[in-house]
Structures are given as C-alpha cells and as structure tokens.
PDB file of N, CA and C in Angstrom:
ATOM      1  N   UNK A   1      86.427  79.315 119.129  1.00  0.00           N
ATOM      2  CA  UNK A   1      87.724  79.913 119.352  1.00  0.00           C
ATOM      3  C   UNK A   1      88.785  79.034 118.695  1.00  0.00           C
ATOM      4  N   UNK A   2      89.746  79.547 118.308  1.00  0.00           N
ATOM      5  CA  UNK A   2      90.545  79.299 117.320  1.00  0.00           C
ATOM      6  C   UNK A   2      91.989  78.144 118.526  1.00  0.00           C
ATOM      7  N   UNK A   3      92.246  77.047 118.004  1.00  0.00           N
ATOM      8  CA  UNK A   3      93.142  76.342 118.997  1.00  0.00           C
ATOM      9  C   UNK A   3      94.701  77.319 118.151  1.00  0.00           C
ATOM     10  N   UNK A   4      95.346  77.537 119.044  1.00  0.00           N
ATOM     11  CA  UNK A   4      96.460  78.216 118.754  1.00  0.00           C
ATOM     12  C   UNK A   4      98.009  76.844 119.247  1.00  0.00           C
ATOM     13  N   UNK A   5      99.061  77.083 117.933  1.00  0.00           N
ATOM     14  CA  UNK A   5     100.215  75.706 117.929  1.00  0.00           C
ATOM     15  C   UNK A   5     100.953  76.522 118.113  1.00  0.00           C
ATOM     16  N   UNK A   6     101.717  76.404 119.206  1.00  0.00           N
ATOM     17  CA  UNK A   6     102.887  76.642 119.353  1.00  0.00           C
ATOM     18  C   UNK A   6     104.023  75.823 119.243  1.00  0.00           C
ATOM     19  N   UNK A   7     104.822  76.334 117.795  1.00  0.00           N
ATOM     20  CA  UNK A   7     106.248  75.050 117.814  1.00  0.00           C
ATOM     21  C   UNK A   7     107.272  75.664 117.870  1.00  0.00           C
ATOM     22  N   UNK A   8     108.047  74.887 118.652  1.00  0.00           N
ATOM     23  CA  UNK A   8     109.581  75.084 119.399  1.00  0.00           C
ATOM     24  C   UNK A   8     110.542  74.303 118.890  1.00  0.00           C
ATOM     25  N   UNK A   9     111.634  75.376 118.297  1.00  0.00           N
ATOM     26  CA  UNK A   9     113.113  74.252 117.988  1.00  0.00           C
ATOM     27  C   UNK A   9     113.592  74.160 119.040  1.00  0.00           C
ATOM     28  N   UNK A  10     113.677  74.846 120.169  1.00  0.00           N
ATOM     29  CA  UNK A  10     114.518  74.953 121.505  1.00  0.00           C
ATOM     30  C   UNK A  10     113.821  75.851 122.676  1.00  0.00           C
ATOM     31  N   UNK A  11     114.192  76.299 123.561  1.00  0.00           N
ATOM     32  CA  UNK A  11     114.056  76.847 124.671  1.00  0.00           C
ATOM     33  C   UNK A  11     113.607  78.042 124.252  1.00  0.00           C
ATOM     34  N   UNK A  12     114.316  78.593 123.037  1.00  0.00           N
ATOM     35  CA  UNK A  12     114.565  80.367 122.933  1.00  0.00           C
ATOM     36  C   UNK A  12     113.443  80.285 121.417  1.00  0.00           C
ATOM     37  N   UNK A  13     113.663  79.255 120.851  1.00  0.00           N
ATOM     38  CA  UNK A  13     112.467  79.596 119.527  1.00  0.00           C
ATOM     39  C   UNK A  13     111.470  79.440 119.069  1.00  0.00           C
ATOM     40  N   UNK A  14     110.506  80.063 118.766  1.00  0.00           N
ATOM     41  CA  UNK A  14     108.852  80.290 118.921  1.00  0.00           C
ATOM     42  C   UNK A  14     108.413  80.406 117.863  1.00  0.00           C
ATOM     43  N   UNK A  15     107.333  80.089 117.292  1.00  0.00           N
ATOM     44  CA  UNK A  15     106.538  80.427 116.203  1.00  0.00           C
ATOM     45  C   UNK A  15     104.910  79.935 116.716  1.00  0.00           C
ATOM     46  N   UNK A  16     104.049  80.882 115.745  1.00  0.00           N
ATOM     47  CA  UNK A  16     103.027  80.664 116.541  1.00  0.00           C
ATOM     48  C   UNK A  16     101.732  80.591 115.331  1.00  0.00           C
ATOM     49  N   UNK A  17     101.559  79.423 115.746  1.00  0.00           N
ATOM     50  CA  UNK A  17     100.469  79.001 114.422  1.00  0.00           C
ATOM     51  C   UNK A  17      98.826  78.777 115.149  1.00  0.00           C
ATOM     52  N   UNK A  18      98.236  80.290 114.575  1.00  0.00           N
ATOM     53  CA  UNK A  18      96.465  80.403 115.004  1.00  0.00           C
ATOM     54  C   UNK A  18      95.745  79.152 115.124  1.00  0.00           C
ATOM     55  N   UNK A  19      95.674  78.700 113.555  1.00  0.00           N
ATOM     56  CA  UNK A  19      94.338  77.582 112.769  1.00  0.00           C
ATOM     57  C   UNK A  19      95.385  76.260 111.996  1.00  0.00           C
ATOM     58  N   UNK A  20      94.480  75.823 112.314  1.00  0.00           N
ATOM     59  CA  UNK A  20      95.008  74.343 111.359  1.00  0.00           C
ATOM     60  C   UNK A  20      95.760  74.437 110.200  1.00  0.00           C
ATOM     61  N   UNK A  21      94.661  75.386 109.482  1.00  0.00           N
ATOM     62  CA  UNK A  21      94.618  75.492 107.961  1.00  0.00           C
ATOM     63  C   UNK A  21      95.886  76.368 107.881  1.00  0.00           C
ATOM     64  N   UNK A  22      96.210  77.237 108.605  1.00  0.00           N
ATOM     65  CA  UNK A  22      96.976  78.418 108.487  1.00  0.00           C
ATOM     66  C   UNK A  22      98.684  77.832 107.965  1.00  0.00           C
ATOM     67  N   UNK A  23      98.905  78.749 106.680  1.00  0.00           N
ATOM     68  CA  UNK A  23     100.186  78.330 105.730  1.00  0.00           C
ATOM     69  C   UNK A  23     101.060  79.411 106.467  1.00  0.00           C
ATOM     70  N   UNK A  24     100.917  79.880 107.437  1.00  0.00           N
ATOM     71  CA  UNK A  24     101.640  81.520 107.371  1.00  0.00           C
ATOM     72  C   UNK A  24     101.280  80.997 109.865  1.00  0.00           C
ATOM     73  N   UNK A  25     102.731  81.301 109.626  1.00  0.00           N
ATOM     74  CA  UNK A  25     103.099  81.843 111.585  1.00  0.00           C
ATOM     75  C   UNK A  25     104.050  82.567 111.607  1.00  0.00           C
ATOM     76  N   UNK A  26     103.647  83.207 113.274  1.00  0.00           N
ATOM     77  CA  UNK A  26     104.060  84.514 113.218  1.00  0.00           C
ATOM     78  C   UNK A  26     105.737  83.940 114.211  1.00  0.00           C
ATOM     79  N   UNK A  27     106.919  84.596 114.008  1.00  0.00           N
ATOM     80  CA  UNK A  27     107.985  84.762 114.954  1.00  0.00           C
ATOM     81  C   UNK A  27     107.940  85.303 116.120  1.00  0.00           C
ATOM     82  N   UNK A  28     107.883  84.822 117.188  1.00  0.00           N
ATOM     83  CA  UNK A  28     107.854  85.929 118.472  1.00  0.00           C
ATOM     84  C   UNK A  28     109.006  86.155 119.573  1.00  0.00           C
ATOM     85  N   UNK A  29     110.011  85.682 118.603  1.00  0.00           N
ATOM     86  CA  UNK A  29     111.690  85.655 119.694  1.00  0.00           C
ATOM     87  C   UNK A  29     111.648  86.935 119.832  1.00  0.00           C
ATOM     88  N   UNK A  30     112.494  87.617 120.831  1.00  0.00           N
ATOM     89  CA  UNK A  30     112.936  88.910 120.163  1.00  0.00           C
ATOM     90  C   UNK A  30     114.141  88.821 119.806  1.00  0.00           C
ATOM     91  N   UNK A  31     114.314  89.850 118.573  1.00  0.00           N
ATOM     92  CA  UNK A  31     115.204  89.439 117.281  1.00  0.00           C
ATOM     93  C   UNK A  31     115.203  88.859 116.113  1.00  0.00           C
ATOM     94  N   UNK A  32     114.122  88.101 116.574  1.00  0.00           N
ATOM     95  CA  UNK A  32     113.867  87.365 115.278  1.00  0.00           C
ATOM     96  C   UNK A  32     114.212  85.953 115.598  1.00  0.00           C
ATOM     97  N   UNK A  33     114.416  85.295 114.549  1.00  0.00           N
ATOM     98  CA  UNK A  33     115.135  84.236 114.402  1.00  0.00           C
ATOM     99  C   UNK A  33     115.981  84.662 113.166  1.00  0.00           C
ATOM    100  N   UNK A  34     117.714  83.707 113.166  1.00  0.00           N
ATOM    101  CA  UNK A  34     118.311  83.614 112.008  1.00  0.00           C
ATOM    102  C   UNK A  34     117.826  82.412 110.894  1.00  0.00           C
ATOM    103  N   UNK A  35     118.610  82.614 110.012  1.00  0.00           N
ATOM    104  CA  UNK A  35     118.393  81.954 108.822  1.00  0.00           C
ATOM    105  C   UNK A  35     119.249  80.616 109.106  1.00  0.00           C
ATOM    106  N   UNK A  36     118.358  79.465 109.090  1.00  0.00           N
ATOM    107  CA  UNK A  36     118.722  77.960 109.357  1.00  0.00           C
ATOM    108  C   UNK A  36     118.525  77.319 110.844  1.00  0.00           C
ATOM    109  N   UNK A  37     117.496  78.531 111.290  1.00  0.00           N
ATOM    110  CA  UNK A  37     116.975  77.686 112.666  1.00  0.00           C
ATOM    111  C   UNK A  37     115.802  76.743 111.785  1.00  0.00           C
ATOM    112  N   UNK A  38     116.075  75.483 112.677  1.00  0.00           N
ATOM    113  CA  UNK A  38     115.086  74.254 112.099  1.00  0.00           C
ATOM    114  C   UNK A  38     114.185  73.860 113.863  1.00  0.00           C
ATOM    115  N   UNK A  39     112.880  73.555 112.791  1.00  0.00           N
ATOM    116  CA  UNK A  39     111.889  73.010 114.207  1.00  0.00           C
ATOM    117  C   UNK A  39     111.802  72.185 114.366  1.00  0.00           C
ATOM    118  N   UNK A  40     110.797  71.225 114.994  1.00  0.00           N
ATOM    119  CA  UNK A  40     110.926  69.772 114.930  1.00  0.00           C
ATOM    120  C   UNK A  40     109.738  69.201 113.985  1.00  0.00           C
ATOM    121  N   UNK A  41     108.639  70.150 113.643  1.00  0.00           N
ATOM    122  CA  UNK A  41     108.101  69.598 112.133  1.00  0.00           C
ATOM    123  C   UNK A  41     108.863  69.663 110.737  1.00  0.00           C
ATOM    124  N   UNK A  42     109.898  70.225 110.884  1.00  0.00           N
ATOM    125  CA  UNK A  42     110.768  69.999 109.730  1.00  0.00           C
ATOM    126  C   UNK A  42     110.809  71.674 109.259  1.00  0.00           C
ATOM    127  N   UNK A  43     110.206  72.554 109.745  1.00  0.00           N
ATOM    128  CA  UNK A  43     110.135  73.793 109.162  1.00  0.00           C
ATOM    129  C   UNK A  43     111.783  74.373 109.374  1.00  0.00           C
ATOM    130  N   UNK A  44     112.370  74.875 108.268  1.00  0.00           N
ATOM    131  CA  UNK A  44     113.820  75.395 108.326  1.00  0.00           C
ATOM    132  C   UNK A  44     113.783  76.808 107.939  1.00  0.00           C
ATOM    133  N   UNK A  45     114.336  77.808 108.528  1.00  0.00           N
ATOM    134  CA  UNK A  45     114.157  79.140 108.216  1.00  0.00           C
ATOM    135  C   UNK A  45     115.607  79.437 107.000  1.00  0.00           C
ATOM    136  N   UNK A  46     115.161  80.229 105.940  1.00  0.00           N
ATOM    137  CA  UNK A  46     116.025  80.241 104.959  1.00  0.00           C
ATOM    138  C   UNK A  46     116.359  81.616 104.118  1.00  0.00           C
ATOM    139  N   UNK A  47     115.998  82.302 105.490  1.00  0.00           N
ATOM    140  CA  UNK A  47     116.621  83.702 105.823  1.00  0.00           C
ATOM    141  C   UNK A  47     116.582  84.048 107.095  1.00  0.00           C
ATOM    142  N   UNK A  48     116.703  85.325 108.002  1.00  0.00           N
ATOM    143  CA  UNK A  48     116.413  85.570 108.968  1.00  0.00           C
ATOM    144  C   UNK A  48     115.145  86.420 109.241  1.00  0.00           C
ATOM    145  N   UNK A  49     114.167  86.044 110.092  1.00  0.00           N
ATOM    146  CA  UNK A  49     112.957  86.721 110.146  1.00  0.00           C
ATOM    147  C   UNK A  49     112.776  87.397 111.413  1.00  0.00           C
ATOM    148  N   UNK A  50     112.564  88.420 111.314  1.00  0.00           N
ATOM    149  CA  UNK A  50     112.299  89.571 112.419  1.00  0.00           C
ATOM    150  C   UNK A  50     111.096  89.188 113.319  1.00  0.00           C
ATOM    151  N   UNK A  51     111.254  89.535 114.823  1.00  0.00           N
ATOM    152  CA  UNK A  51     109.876  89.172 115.456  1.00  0.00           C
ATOM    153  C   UNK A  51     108.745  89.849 115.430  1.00  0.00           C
ATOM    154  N   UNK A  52     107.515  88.972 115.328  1.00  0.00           N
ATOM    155  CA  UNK A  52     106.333  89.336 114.724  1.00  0.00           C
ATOM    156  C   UNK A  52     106.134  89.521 113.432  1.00  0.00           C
ATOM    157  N   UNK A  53     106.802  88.865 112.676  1.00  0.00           N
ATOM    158  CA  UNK A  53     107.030  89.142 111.116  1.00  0.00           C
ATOM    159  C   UNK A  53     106.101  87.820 110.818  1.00  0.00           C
ATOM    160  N   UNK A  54     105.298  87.227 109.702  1.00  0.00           N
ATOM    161  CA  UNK A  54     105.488  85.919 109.218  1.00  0.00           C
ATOM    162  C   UNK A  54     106.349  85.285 108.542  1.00  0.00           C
ATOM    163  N   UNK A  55     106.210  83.902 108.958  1.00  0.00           N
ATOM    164  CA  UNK A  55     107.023  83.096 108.063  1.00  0.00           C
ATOM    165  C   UNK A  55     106.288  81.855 106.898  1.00  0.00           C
ATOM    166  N   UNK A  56     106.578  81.873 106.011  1.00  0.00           N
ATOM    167  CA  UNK A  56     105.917  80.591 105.263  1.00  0.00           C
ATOM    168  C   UNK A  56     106.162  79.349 105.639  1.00  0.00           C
ATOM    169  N   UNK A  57     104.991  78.684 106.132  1.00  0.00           N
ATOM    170  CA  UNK A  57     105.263  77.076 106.698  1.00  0.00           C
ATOM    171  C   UNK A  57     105.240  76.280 105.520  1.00  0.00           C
ATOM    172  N   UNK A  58     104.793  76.378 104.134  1.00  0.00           N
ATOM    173  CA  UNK A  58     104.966  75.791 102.996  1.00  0.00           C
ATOM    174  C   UNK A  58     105.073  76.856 101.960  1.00  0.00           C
ATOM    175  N   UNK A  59     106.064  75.996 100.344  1.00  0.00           N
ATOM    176  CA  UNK A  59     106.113  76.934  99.198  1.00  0.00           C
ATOM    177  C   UNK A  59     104.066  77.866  99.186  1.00  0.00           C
ATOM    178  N   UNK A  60     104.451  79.029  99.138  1.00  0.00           N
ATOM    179  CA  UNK A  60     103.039  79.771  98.674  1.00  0.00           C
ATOM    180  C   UNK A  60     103.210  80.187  96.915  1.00  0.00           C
ATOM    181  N   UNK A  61     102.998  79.715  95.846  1.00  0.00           N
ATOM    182  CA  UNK A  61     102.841  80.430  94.601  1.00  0.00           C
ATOM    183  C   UNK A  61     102.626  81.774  94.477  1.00  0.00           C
ATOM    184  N   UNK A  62     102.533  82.504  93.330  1.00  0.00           N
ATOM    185  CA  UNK A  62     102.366  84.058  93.134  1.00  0.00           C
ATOM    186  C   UNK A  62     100.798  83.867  92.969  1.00  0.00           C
ATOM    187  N   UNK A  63     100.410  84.691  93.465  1.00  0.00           N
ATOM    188  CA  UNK A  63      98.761  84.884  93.703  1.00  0.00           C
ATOM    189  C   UNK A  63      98.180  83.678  94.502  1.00  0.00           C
ATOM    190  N   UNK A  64      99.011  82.907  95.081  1.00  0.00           N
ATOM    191  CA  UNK A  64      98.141  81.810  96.123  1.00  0.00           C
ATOM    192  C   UNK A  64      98.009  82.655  97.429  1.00  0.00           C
ATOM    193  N   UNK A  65      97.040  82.237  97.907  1.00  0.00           N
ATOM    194  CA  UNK A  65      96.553  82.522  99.049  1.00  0.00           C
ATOM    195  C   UNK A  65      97.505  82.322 100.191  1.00  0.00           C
ATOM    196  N   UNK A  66      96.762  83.404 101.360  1.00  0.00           N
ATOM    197  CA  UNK A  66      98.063  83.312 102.425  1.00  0.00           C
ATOM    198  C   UNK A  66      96.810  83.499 103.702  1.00  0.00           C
ATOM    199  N   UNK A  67      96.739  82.507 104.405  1.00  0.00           N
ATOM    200  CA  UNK A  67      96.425  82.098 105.226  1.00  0.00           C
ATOM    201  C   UNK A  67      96.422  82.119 106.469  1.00  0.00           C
ATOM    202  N   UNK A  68      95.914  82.784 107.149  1.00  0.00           N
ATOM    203  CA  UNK A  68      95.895  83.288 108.794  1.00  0.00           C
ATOM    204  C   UNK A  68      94.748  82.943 109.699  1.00  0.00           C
ATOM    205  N   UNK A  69      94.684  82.732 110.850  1.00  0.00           N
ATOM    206  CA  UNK A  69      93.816  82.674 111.681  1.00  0.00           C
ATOM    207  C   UNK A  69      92.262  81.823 110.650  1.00  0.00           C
ATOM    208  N   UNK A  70      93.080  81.104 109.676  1.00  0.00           N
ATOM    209  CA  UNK A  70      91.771  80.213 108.901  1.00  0.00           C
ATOM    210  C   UNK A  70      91.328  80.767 107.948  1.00  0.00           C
ATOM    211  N   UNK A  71      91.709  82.051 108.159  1.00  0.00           N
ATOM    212  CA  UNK A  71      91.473  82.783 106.749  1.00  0.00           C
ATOM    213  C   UNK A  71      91.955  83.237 105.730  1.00  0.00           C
ATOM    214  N   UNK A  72      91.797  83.591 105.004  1.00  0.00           N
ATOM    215  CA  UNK A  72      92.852  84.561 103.564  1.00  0.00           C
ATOM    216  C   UNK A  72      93.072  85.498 103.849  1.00  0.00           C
ATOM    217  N   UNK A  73      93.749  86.028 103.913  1.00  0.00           N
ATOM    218  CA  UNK A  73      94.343  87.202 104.435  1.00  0.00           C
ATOM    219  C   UNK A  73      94.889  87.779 103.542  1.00  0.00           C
ATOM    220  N   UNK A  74      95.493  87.693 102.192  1.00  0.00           N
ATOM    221  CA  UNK A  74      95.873  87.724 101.239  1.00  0.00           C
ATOM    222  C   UNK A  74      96.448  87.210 100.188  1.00  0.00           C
ATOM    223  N   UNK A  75      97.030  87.586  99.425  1.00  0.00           N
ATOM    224  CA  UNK A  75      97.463  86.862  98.301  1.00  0.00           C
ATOM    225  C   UNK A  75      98.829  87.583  98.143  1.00  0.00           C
ATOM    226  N   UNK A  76      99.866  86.106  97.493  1.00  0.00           N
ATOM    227  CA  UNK A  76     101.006  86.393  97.627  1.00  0.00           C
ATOM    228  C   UNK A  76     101.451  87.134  96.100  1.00  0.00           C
ATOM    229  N   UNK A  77     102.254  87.799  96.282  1.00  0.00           N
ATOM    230  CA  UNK A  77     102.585  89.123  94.684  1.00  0.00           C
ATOM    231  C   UNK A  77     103.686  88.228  94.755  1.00  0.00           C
ATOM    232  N   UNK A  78     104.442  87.368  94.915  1.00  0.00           N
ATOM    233  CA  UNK A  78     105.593  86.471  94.297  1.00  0.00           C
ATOM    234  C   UNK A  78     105.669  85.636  94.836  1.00  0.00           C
ATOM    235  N   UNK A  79     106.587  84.361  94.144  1.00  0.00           N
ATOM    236  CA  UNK A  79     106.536  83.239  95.108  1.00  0.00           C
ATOM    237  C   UNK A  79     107.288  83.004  96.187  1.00  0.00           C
ATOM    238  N   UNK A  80     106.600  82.700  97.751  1.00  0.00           N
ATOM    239  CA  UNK A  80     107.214  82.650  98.898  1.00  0.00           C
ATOM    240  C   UNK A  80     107.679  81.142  99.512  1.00  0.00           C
ATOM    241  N   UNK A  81     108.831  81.092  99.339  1.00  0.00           N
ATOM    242  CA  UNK A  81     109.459  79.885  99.888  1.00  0.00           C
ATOM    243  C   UNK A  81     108.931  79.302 101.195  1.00  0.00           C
ATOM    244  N   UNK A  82     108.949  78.111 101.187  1.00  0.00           N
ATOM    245  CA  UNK A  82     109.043  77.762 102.785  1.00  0.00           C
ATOM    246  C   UNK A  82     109.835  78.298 103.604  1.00  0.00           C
ATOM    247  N   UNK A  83     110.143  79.044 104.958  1.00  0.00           N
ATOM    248  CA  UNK A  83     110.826  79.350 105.747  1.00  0.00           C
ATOM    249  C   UNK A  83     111.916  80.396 105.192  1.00  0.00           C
ATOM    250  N   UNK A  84     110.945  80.972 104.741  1.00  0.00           N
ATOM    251  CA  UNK A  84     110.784  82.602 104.711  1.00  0.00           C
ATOM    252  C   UNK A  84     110.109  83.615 104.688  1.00  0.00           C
ATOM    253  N   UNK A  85     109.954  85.032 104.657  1.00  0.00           N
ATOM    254  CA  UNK A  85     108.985  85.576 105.249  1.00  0.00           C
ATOM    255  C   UNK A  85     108.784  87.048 103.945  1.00  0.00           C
ATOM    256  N   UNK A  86     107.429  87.023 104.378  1.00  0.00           N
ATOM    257  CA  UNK A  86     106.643  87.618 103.111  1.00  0.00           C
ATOM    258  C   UNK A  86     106.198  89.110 104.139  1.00  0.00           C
TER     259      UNK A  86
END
C-alpha cells in the first residue's frame, strides 16, 4: 500500500502526494488554492488551482512523464512549471 504525504502551508491548505516518486499532487481545499500560496517544502503555486485538480511539484518537460500513485500516468503535451497545474 502506497504511504500517502500530506503537505500543509496552513490550517486551510492541502495537497496530497500518493508515492514518493510522484512529480504531480492533487489540491483538496475547496476552491482551490490561489496563485502564490507557498508550502513549507518550498512548493509555490504560480497560478490558481482548482480542487482536485493537479499541481506540478517540479518543472515537467514536453513529453516527460507525469507521475502518480508511482506511476506514469502520462505524458506532458507542454512544458509544466512547478506550481502549476496541467
């Protein structure tokens, strides 16, 4: 079974990371989060992302892999910034 990370900038903000490996967590505020909430691993959001949406925990390249629950899940059709959502 998969250990599941939950990281918090505050009281109200959530993101939720499956697998180790995983480049990609999901938002689960409702609303989202805005653009320039920061966590305490350094992740900074650099738009606003809707809840249950992903967000990129690192730059992903065009055709790099996108990473979920340990797996590939797909591949990115452009390049996705850190702390923003694909």
């Amino acid at each position: 079974m998969a250990d599941i990370e939950i990281r918090q900038e505050s009281p109200t903000a959530f993101y939720i990371k499956v697998h180790e490996t995983d480049n990609v967590a999901i938002i689960v505020n409702d609303r989202g989060l805005k653009a320039g909430t920061r966590f305490p691993d350094g992740l900074t959001l650099i738009e606003h992302i809707p809840q249950g949406h992903k967000v990129a925990l690192v730059d992903i390249p065009i055709h790099g892999e996108i990473i979920r629950y340990g797996e590939v899940i797909g591949y990115a059709v452009r390049d996705i910034p850190q702390g923003s959502w694909d």
